[in-house]
N, C-alpha and C. Protein backbone atom coordinates (compact mmCIF):
# COMPACT_ATOMS: atom_id res chain seq x y z
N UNK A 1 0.84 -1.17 0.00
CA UNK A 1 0.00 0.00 0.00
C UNK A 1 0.89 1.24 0.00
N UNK A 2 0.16 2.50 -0.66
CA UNK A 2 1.43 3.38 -0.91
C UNK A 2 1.27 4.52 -0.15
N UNK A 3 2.01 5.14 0.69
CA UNK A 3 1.34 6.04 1.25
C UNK A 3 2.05 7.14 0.64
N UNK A 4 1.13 8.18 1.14
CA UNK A 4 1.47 9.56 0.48
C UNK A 4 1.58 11.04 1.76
N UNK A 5 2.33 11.88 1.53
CA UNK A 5 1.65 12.90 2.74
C UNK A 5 1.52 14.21 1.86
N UNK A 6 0.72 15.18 2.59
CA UNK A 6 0.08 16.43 2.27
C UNK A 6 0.86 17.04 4.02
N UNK A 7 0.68 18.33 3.60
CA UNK A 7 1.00 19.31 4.78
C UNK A 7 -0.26 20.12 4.73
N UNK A 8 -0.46 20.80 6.17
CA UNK A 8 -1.92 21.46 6.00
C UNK A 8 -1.06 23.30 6.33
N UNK A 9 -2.34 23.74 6.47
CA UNK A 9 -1.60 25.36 6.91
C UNK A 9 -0.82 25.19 8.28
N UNK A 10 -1.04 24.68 9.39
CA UNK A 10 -0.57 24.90 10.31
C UNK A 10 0.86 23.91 10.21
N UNK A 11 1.25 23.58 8.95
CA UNK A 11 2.49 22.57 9.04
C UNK A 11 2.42 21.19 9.20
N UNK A 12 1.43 20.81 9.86
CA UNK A 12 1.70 19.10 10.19
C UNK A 12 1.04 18.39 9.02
N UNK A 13 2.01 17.34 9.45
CA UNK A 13 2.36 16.25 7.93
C UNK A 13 1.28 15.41 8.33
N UNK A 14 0.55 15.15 7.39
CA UNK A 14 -0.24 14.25 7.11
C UNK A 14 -0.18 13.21 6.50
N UNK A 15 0.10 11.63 6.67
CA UNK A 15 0.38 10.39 6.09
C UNK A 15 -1.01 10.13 5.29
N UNK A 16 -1.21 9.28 4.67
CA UNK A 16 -2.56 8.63 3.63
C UNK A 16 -2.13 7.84 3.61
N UNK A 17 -3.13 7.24 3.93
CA UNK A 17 -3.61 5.13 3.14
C UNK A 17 -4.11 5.76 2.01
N UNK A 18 -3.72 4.82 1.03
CA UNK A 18 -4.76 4.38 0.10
C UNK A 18 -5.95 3.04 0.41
N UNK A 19 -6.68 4.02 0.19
CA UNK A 19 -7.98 2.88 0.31
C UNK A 19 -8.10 1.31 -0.89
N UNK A 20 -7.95 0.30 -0.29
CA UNK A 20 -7.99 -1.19 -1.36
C UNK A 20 -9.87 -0.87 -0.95
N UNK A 21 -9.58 -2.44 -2.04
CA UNK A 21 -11.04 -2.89 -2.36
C UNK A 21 -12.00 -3.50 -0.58
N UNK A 22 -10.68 -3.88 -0.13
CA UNK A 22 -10.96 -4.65 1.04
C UNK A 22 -11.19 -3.47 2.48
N UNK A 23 -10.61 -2.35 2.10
CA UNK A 23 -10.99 -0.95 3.25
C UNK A 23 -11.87 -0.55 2.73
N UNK A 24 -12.20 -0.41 1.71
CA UNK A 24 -13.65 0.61 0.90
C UNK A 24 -14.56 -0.36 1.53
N UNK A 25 -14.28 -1.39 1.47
CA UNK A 25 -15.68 -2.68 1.64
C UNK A 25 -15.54 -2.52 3.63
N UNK A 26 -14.69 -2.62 4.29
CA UNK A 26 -15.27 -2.02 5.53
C UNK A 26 -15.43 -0.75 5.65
N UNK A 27 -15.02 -0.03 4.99
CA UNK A 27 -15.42 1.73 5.61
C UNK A 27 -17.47 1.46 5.54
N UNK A 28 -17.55 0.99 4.42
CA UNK A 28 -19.36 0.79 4.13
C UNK A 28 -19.97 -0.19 5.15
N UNK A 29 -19.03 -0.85 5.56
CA UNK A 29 -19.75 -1.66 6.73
C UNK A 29 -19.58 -0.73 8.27
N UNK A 30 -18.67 -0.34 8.15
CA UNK A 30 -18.86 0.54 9.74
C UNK A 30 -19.87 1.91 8.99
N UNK A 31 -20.21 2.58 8.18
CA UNK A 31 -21.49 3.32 7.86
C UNK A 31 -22.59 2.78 8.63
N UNK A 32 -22.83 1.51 7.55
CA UNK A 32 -24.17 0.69 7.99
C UNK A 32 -24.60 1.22 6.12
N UNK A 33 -26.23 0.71 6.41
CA UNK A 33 -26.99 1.11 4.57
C UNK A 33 -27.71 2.24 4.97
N UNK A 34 -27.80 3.16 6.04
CA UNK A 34 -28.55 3.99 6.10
C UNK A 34 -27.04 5.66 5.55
N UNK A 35 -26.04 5.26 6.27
CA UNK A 35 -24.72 6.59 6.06
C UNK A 35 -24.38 6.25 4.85
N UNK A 36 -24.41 4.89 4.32
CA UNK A 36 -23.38 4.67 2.97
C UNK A 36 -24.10 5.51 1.96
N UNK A 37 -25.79 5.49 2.01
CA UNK A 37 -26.12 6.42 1.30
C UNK A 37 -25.85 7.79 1.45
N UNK A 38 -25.24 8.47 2.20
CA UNK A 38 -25.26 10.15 2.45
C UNK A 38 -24.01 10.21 1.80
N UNK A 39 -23.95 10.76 0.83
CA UNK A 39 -22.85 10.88 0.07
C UNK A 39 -21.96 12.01 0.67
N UNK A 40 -22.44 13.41 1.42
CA UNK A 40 -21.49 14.01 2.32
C UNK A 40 -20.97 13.31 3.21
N UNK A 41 -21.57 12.48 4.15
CA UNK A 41 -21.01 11.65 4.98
C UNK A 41 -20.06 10.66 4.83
N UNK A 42 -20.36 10.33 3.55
CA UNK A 42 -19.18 9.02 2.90
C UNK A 42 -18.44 10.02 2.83
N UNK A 43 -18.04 10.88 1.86
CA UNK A 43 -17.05 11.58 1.49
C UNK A 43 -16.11 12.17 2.76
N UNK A 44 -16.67 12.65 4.14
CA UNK A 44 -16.09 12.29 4.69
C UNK A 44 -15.03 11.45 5.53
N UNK A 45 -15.92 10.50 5.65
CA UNK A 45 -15.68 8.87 6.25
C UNK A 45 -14.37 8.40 5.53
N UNK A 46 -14.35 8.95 3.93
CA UNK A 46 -12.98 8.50 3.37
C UNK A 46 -11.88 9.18 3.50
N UNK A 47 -12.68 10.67 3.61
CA UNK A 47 -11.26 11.65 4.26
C UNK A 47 -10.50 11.17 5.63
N UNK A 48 -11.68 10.82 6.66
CA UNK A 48 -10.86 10.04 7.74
C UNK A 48 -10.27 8.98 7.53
N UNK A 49 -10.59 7.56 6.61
CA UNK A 49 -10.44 6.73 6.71
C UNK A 49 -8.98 6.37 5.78
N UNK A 50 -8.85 8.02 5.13
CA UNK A 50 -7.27 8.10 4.12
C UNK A 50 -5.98 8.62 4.99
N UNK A 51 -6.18 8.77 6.17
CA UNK A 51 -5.43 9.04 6.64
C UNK A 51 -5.04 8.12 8.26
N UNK A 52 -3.61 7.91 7.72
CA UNK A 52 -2.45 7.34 8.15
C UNK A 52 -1.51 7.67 9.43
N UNK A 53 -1.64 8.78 9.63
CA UNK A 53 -0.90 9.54 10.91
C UNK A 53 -0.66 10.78 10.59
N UNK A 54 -0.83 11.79 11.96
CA UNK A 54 -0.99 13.02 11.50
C UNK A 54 0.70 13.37 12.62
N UNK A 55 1.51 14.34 12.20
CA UNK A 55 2.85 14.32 12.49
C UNK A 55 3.38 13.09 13.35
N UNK A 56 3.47 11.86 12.58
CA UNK A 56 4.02 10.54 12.49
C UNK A 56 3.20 9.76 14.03
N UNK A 57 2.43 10.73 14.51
CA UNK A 57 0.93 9.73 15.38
C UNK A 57 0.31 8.85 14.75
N UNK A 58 0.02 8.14 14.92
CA UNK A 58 -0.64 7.06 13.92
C UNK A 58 -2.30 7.10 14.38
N UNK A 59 -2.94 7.31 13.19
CA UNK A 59 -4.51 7.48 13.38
C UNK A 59 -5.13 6.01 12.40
N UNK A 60 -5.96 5.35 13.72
CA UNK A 60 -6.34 3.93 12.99
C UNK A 60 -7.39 3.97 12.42
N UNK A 61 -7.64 2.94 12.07
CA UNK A 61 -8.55 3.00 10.81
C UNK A 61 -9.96 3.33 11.48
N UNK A 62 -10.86 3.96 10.98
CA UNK A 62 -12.14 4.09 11.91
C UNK A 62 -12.83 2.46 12.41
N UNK A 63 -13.29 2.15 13.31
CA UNK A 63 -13.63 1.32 13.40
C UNK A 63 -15.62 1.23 13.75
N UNK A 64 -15.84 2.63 13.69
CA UNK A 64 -17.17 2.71 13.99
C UNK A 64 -17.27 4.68 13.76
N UNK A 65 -18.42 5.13 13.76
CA UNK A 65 -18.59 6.87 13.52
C UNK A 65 -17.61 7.21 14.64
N UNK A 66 -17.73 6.94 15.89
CA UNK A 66 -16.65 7.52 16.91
C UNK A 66 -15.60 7.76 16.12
N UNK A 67 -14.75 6.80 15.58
CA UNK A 67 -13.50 6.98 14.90
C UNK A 67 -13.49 7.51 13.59
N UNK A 68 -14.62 7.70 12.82
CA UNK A 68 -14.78 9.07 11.97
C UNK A 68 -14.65 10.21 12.66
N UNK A 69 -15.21 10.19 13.88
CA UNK A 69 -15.90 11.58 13.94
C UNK A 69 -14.37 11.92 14.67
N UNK A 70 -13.13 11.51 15.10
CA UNK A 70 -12.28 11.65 16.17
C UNK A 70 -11.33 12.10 14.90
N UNK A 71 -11.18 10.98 13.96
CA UNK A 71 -9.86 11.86 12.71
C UNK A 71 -10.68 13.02 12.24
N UNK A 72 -11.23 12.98 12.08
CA UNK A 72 -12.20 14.16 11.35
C UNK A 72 -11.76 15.64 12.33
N UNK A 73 -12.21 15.04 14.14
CA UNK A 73 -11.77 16.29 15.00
C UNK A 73 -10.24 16.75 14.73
N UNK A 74 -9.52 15.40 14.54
CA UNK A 74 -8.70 15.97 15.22
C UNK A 74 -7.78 16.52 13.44
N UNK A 75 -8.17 16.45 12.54
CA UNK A 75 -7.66 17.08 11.02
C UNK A 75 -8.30 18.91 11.43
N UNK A 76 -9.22 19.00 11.54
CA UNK A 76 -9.39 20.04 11.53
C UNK A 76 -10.48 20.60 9.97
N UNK A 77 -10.75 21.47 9.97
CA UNK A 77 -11.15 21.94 8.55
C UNK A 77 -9.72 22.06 7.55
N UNK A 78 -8.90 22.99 8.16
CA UNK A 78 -7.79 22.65 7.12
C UNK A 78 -6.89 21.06 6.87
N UNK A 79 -6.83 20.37 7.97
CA UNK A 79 -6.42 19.20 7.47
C UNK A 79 -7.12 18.06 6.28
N UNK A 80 -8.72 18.43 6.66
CA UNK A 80 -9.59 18.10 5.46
C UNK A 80 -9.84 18.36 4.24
N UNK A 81 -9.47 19.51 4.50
CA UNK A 81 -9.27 20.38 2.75
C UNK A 81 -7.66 20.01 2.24
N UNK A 82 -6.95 19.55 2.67
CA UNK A 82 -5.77 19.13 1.99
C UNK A 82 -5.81 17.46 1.77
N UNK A 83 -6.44 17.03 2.53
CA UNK A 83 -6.75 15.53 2.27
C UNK A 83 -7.67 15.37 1.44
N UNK A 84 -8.70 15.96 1.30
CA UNK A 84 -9.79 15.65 0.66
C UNK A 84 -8.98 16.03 -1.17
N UNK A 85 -8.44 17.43 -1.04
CA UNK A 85 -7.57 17.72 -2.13
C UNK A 85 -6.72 16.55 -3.04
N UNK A 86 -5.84 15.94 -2.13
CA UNK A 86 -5.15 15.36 -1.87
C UNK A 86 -5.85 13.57 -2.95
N UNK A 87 -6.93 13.41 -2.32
CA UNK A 87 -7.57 11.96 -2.50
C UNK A 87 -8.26 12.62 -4.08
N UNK A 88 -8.70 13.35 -4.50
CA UNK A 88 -9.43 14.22 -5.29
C UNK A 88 -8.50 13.96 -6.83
N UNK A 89 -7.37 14.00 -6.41
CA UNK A 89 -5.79 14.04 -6.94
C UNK A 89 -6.11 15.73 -7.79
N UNK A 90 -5.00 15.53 -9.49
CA UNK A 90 -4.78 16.90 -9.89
C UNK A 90 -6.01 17.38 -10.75
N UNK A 91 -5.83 18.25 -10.30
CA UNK A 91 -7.06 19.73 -11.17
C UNK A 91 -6.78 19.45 -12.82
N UNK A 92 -7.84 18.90 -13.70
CA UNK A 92 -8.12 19.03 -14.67
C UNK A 92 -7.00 19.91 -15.45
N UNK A 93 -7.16 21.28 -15.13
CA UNK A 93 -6.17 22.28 -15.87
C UNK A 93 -5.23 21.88 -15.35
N UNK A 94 -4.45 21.24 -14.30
CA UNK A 94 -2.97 20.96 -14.38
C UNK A 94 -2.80 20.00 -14.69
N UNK A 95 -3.49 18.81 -15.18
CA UNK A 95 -3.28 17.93 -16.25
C UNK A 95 -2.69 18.23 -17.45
N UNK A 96 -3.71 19.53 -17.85
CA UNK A 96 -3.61 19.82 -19.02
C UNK A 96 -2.71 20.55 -19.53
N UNK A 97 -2.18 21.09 -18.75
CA UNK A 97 -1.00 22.05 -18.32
C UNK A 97 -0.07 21.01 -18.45
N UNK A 98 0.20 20.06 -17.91
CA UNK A 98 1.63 19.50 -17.64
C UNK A 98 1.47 18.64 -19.27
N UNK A 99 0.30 18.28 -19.69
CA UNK A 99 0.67 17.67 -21.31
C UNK A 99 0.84 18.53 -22.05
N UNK A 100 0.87 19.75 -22.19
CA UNK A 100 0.95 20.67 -23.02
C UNK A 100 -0.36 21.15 -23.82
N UNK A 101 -1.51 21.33 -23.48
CA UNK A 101 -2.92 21.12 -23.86
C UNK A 101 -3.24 22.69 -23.59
């Protein structure tokens, strides 16, 4: 699995999991069928569930909403907006930019 890090405004390094077939398939089981549908809420749930350790702390995998809702506290709004960035990968125009388009 490959990990990756992002930095947020306040400096701290942020590690990422990549999510396999086999974490996507529990992140939807700790939801349940009522969250897997809330597509803000998923989109969350993966922002927590992509991240790996926040300045080399190690943040585990959620194991239920508590542990959404705890990486989630403890990223912050800006740690979310660089992760979420981050998982999102590159902006269309800097695709297009880097092929010469």
């Amino acid at each position: 699995m490959m990990v990756d890090q992002v930095q947020d405004k306040a400096g701290r390094v942020i590690e990422l999991r990549r999510l396999g077939v086999v974490e996507q398939l529990r992140l939807f089981k700790v939801l349940g069928p009522v969250l897997s549908e809330n597509r803000v809420y998923v989109g969350l749930a993966r922002v927590a569930a992509a991240v790996a350790a926040v300045d080399s702390v190690p943040v585990p995998f959620p194991a239920g909403e508590a542990g959404i809702e705890a990486a989630l506290d403890r990223l912050g709004e800006d740690g979310v907006e660089v992760v979420a960035a981050a998982l999102a990968g590159p902006a269309v125009e800097q695709v297009l930019a880097e092929a010469g388009n």
